[in-house]
PDB file of N, CA and C in Angstrom:
ATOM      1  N   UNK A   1      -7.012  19.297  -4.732  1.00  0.00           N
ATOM      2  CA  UNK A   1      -6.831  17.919  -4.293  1.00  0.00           C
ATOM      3  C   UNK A   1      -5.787  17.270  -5.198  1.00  0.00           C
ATOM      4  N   UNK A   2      -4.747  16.575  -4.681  1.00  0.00           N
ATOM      5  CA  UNK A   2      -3.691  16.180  -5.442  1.00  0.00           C
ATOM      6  C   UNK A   2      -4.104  14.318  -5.697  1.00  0.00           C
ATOM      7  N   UNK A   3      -3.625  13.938  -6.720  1.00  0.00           N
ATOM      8  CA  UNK A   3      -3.901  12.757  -6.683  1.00  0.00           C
ATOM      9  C   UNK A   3      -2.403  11.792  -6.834  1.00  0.00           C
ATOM     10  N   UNK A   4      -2.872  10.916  -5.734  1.00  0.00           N
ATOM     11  CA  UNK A   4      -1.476  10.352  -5.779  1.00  0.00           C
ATOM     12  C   UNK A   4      -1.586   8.785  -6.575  1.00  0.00           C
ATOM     13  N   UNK A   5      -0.353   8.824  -7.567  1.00  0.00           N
ATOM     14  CA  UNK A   5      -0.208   8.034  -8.227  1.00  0.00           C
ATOM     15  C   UNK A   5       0.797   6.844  -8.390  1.00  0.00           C
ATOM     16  N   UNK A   6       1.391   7.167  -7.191  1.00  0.00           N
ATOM     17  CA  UNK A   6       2.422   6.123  -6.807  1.00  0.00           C
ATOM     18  C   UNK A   6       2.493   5.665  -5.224  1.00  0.00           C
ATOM     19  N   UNK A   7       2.542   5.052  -4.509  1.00  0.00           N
ATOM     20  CA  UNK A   7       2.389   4.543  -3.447  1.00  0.00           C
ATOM     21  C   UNK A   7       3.471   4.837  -2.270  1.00  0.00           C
ATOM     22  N   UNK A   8       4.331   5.135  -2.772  1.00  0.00           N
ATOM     23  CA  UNK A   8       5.766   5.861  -2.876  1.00  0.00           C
ATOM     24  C   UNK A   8       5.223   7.171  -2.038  1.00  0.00           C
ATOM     25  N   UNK A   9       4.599   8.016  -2.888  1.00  0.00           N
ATOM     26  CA  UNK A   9       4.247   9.190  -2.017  1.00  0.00           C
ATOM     27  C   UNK A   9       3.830   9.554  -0.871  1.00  0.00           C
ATOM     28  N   UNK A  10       3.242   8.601  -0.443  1.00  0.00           N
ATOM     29  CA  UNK A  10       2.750   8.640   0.738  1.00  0.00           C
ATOM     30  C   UNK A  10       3.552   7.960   1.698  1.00  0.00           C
ATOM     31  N   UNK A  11       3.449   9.470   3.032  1.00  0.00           N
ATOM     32  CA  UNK A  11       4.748   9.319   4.036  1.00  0.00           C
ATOM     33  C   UNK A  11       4.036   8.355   5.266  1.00  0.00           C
ATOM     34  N   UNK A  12       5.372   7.835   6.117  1.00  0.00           N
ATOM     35  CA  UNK A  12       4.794   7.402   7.137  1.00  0.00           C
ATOM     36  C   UNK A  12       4.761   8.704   8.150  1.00  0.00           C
ATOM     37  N   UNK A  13       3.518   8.391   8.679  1.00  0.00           N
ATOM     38  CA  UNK A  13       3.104   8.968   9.871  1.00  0.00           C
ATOM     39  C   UNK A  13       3.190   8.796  11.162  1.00  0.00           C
ATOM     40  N   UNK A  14       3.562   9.790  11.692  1.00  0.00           N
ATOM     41  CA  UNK A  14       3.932   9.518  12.995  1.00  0.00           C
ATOM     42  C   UNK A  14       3.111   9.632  14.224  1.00  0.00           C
ATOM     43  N   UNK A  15       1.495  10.296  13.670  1.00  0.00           N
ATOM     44  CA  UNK A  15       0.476  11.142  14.321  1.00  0.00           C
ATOM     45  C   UNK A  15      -0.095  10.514  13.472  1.00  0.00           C
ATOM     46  N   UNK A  16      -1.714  10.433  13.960  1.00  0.00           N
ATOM     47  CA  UNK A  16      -2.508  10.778  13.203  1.00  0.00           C
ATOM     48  C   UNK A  16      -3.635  11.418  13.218  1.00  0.00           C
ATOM     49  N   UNK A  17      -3.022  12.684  13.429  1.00  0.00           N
ATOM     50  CA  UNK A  17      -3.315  13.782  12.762  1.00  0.00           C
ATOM     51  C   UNK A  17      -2.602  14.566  11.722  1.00  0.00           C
ATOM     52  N   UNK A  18      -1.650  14.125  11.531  1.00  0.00           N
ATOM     53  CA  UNK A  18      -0.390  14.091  10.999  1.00  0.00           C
ATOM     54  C   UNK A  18      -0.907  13.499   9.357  1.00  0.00           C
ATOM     55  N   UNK A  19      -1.737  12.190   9.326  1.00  0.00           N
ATOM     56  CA  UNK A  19      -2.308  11.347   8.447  1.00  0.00           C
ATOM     57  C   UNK A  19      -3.394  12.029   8.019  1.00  0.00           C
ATOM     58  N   UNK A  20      -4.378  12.167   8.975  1.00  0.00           N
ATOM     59  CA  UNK A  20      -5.435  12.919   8.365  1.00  0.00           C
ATOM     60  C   UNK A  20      -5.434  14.032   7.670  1.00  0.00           C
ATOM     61  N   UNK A  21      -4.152  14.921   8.084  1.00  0.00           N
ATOM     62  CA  UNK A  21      -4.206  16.541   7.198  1.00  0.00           C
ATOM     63  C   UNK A  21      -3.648  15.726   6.050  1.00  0.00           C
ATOM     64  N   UNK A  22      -2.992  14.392   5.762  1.00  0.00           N
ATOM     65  CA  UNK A  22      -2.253  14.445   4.567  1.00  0.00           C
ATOM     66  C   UNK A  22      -3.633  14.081   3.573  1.00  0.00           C
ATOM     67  N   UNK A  23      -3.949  13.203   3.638  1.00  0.00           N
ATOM     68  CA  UNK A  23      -5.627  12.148   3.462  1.00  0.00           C
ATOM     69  C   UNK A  23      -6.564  13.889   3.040  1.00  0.00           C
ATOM     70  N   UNK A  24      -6.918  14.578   3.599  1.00  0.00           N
ATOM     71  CA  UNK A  24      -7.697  15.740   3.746  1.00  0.00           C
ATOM     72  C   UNK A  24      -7.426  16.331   2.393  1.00  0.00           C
ATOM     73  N   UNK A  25      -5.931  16.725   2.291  1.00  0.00           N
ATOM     74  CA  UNK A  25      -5.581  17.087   0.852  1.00  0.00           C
ATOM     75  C   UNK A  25      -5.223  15.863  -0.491  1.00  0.00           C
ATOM     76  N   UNK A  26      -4.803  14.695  -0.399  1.00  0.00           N
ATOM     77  CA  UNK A  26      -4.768  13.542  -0.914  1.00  0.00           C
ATOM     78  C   UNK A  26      -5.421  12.646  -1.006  1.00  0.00           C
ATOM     79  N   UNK A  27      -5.710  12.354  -2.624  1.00  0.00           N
ATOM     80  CA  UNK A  27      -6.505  11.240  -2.984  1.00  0.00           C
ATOM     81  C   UNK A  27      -5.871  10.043  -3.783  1.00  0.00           C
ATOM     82  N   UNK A  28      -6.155   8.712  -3.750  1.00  0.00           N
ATOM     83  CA  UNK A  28      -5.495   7.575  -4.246  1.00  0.00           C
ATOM     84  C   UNK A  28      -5.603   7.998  -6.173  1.00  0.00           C
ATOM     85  N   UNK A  29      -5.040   8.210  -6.870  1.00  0.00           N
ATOM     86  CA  UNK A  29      -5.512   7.886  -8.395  1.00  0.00           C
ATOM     87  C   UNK A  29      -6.148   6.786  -8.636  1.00  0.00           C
ATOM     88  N   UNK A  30      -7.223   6.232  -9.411  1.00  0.00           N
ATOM     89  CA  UNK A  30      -8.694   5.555  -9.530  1.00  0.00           C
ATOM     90  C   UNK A  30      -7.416   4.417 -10.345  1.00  0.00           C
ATOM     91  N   UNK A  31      -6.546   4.535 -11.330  1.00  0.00           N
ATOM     92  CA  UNK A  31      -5.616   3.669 -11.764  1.00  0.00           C
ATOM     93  C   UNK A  31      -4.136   2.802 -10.863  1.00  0.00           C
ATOM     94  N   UNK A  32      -4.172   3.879  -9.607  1.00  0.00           N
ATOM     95  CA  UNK A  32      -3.246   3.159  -8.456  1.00  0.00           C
ATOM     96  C   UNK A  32      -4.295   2.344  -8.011  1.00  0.00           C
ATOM     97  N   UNK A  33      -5.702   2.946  -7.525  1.00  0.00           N
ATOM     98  CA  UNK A  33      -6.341   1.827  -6.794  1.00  0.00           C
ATOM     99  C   UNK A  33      -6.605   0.369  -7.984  1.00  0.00           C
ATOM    100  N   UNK A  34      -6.961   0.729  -8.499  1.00  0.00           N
ATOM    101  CA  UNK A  34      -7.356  -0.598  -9.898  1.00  0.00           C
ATOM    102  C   UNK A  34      -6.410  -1.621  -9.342  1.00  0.00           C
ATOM    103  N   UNK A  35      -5.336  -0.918  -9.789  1.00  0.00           N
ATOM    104  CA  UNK A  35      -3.912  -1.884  -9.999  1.00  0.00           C
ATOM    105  C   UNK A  35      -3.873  -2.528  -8.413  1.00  0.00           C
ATOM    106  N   UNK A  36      -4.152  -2.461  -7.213  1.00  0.00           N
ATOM    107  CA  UNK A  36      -4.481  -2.755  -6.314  1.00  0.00           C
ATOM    108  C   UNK A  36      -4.813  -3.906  -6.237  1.00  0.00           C
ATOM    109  N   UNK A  37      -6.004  -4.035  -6.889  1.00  0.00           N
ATOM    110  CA  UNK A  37      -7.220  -5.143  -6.439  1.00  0.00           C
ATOM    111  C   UNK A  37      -6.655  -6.387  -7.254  1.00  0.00           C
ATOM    112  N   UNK A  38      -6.354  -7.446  -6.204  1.00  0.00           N
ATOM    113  CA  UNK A  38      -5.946  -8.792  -6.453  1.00  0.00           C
ATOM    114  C   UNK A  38      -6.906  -9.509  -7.473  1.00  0.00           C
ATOM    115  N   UNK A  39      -6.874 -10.105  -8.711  1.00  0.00           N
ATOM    116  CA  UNK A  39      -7.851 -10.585  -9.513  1.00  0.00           C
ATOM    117  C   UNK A  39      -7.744 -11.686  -9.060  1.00  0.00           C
ATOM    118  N   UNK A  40      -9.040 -13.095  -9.224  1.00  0.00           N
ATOM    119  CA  UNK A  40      -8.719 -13.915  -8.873  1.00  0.00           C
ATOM    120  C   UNK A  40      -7.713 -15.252  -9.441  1.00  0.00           C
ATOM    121  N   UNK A  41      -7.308 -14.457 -10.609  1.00  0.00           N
ATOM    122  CA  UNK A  41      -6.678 -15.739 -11.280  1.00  0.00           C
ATOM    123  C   UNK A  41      -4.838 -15.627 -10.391  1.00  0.00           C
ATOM    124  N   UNK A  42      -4.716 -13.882  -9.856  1.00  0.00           N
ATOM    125  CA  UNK A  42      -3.496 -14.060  -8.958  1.00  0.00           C
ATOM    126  C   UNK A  42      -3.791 -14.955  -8.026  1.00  0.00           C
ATOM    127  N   UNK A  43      -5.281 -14.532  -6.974  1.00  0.00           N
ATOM    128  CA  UNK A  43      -4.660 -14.884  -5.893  1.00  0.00           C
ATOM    129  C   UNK A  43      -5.515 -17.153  -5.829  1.00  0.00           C
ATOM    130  N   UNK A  44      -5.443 -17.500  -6.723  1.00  0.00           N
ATOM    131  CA  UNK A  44      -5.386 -18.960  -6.988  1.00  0.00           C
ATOM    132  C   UNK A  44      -3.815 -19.313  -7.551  1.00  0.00           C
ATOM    133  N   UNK A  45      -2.831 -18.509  -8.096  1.00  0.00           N
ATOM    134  CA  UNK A  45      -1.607 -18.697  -8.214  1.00  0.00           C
ATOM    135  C   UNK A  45      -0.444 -18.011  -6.919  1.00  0.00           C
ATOM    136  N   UNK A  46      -1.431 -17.586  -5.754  1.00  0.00           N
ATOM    137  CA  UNK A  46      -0.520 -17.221  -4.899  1.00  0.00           C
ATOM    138  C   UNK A  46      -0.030 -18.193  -4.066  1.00  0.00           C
ATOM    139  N   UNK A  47       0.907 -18.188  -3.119  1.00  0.00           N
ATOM    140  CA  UNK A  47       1.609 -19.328  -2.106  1.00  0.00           C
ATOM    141  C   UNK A  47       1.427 -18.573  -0.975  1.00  0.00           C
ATOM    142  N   UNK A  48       0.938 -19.438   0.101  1.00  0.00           N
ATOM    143  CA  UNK A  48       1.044 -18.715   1.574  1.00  0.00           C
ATOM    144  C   UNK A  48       2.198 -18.679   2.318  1.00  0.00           C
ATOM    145  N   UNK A  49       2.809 -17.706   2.787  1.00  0.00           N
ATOM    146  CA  UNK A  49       3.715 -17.492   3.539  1.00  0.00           C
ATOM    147  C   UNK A  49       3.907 -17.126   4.878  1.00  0.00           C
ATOM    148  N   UNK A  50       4.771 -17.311   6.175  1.00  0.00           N
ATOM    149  CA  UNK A  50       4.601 -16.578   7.258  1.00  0.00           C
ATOM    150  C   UNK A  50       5.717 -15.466   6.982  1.00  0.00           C
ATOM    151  N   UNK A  51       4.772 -14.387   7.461  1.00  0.00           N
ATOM    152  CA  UNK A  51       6.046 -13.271   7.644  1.00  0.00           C
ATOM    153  C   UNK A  51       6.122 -12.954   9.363  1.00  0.00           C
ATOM    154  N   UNK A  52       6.793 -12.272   9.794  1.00  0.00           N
ATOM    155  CA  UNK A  52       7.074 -12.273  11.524  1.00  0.00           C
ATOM    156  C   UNK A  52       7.142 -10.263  11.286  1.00  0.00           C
ATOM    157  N   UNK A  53       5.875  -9.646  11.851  1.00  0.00           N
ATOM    158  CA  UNK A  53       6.319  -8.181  11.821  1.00  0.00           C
ATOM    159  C   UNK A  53       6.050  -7.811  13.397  1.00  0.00           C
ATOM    160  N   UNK A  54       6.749  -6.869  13.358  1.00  0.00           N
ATOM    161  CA  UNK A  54       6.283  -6.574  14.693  1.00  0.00           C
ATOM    162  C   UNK A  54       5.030  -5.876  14.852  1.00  0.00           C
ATOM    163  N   UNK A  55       4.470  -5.823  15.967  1.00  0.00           N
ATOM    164  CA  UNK A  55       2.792  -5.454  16.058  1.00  0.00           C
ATOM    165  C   UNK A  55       2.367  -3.996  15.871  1.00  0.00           C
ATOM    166  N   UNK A  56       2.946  -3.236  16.415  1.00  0.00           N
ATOM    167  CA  UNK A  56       3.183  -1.489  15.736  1.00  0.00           C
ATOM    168  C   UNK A  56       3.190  -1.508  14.408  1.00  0.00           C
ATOM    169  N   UNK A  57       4.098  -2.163  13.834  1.00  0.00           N
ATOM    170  CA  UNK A  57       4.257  -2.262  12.223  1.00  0.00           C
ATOM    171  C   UNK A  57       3.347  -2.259  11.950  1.00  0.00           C
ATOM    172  N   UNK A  58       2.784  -3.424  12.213  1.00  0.00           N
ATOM    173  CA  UNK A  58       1.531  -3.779  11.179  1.00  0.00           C
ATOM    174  C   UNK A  58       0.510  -3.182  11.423  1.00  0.00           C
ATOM    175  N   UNK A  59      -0.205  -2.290  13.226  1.00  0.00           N
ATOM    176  CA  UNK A  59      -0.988  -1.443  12.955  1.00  0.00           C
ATOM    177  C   UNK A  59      -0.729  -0.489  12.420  1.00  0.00           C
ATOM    178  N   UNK A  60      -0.052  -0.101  12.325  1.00  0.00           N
ATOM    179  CA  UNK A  60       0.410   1.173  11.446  1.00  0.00           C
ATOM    180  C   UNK A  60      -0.267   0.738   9.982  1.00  0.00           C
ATOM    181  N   UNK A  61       0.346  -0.258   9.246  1.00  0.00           N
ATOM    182  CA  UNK A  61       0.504  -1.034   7.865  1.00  0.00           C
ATOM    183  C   UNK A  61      -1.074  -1.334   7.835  1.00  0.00           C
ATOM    184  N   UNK A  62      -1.949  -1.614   8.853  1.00  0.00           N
ATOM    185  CA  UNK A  62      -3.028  -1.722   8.277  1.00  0.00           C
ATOM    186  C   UNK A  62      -4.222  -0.473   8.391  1.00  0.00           C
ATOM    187  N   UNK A  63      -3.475   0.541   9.114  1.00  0.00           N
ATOM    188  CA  UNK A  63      -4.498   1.750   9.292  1.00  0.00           C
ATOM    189  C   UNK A  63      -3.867   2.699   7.677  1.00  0.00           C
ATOM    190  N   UNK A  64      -3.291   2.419   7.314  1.00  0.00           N
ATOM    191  CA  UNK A  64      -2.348   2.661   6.152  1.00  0.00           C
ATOM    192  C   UNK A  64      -3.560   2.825   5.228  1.00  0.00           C
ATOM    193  N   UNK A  65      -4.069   1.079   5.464  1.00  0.00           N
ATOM    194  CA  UNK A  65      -4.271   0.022   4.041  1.00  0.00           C
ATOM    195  C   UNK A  65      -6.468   0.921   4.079  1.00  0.00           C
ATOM    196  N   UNK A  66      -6.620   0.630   5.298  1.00  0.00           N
ATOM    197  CA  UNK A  66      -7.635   1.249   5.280  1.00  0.00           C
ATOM    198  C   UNK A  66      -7.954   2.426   5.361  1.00  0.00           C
ATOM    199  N   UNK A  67      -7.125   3.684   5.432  1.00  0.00           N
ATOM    200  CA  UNK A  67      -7.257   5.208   4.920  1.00  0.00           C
ATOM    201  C   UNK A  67      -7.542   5.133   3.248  1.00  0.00           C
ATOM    202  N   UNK A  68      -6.681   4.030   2.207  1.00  0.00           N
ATOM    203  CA  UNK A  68      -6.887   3.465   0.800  1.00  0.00           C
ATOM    204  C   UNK A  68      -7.784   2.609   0.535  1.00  0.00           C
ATOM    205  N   UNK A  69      -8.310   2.087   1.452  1.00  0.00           N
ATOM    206  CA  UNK A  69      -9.433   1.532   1.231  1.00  0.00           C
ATOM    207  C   UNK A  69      -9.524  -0.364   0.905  1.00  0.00           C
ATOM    208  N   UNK A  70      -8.337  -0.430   1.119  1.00  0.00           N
ATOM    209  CA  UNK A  70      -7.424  -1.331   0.346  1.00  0.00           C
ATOM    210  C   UNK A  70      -7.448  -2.922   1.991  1.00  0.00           C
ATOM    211  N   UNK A  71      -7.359  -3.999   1.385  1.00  0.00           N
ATOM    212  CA  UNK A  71      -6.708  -4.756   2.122  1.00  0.00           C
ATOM    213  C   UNK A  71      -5.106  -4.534   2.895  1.00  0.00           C
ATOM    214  N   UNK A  72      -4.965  -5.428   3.632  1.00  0.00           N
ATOM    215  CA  UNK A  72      -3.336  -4.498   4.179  1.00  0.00           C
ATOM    216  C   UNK A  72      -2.698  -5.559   3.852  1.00  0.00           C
ATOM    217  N   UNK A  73      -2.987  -7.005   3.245  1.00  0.00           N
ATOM    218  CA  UNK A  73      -1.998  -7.654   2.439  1.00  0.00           C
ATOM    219  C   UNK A  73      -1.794  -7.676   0.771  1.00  0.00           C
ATOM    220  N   UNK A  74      -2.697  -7.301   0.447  1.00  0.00           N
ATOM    221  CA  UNK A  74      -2.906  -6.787  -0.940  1.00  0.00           C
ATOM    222  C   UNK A  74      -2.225  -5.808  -1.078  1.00  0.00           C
ATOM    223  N   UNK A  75      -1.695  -4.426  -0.014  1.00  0.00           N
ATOM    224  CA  UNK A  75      -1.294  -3.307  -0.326  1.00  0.00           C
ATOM    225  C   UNK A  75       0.616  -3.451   0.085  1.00  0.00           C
ATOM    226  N   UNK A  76       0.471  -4.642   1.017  1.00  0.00           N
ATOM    227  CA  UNK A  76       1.799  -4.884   0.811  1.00  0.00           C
ATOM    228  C   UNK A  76       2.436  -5.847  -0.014  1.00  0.00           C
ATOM    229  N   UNK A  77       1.413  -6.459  -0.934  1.00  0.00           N
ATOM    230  CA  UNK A  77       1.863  -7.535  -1.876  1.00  0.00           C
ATOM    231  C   UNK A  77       2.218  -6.142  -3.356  1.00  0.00           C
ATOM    232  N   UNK A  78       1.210  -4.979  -2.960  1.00  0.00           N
ATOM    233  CA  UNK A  78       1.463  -4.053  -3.987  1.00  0.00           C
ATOM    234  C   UNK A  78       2.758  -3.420  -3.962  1.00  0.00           C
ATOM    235  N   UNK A  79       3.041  -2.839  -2.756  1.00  0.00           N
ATOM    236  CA  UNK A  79       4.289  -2.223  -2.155  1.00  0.00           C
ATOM    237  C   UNK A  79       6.121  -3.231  -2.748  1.00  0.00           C
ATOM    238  N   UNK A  80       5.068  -4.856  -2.718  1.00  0.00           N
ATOM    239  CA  UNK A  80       6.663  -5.282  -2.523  1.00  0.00           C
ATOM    240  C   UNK A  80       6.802  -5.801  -4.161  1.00  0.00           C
ATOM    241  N   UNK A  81       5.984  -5.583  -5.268  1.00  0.00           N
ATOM    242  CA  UNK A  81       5.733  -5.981  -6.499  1.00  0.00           C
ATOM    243  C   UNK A  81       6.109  -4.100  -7.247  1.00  0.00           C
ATOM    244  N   UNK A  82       6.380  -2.850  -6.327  1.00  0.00           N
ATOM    245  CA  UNK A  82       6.668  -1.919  -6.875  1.00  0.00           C
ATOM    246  C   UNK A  82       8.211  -1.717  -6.669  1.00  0.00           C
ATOM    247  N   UNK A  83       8.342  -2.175  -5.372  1.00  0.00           N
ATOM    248  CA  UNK A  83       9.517  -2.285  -5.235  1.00  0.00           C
ATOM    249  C   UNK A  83      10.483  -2.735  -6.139  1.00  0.00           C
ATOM    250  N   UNK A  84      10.493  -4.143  -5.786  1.00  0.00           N
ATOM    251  CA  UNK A  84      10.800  -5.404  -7.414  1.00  0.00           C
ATOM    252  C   UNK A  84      11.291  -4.752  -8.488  1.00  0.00           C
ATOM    253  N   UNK A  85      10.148  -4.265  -9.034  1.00  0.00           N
ATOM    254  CA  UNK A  85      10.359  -3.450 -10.005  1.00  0.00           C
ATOM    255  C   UNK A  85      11.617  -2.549 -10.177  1.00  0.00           C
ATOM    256  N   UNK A  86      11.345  -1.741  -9.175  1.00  0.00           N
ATOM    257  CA  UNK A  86      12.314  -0.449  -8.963  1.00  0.00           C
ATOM    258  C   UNK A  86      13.570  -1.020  -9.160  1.00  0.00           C
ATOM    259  N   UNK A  87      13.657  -2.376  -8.135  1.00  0.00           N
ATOM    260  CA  UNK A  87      15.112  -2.607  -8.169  1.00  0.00           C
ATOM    261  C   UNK A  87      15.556  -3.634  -9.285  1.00  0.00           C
ATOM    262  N   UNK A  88      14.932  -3.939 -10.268  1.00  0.00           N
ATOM    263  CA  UNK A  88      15.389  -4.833 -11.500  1.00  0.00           C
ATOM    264  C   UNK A  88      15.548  -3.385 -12.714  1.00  0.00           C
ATOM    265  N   UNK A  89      14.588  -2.030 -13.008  1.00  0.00           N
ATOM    266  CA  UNK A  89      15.013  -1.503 -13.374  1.00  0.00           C
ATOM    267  C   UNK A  89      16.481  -0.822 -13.108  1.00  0.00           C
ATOM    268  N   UNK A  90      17.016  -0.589 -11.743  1.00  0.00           N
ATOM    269  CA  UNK A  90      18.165   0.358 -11.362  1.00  0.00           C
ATOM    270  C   UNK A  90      19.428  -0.777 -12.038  1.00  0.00           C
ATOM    271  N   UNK A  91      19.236  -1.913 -12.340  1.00  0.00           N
ATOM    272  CA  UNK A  91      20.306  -3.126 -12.416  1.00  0.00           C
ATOM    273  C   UNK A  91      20.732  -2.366 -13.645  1.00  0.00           C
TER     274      UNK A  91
END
């Protein structure tokens, strides 16, 4: 069983069955999920926003969030806070 430790790793699927063989051999690392979970002192400093996705997207984005176990805005507030990252390190 491989444990995945970056969020990154995990592909989009096009099947899912496709998802499940990946899920079958893949597990979240117990320190990716941690880092996950919104504490409450974030989400009293968060701002609400509208975003506009299209509806595929987001089932996709939330069958995603629940294979991880995860909320599906929490996992894209995670996604876009790894991102961030990525791209202030490459500067």
């Amino acid at each position: 069983m491989h444990a995945i430790t970056n969020w990154e790793e995990v592909p989009l699927f096009d099947r899912e069955e496709a998802e499940a063989a990946f899920w079958a051999e893949n597990r979240p690392d117990l320190r990716l999920m941690e880092s996950s979970r919104v504490t409450s002192a974030e989400s009293a400093e968060s701002v609400t926003i509208t975003l506009r996705i299209d509806p595929r997207m987001l089932a996709r984005i939330k069958r995603l969030a629940r294979s991880r176990f995860l909320n599906y805005q929490s996992m894209i507030k995670q996604w876009l806070s790894e991102r961030m990252e990525q791209e202030l390190r490459e500067r």
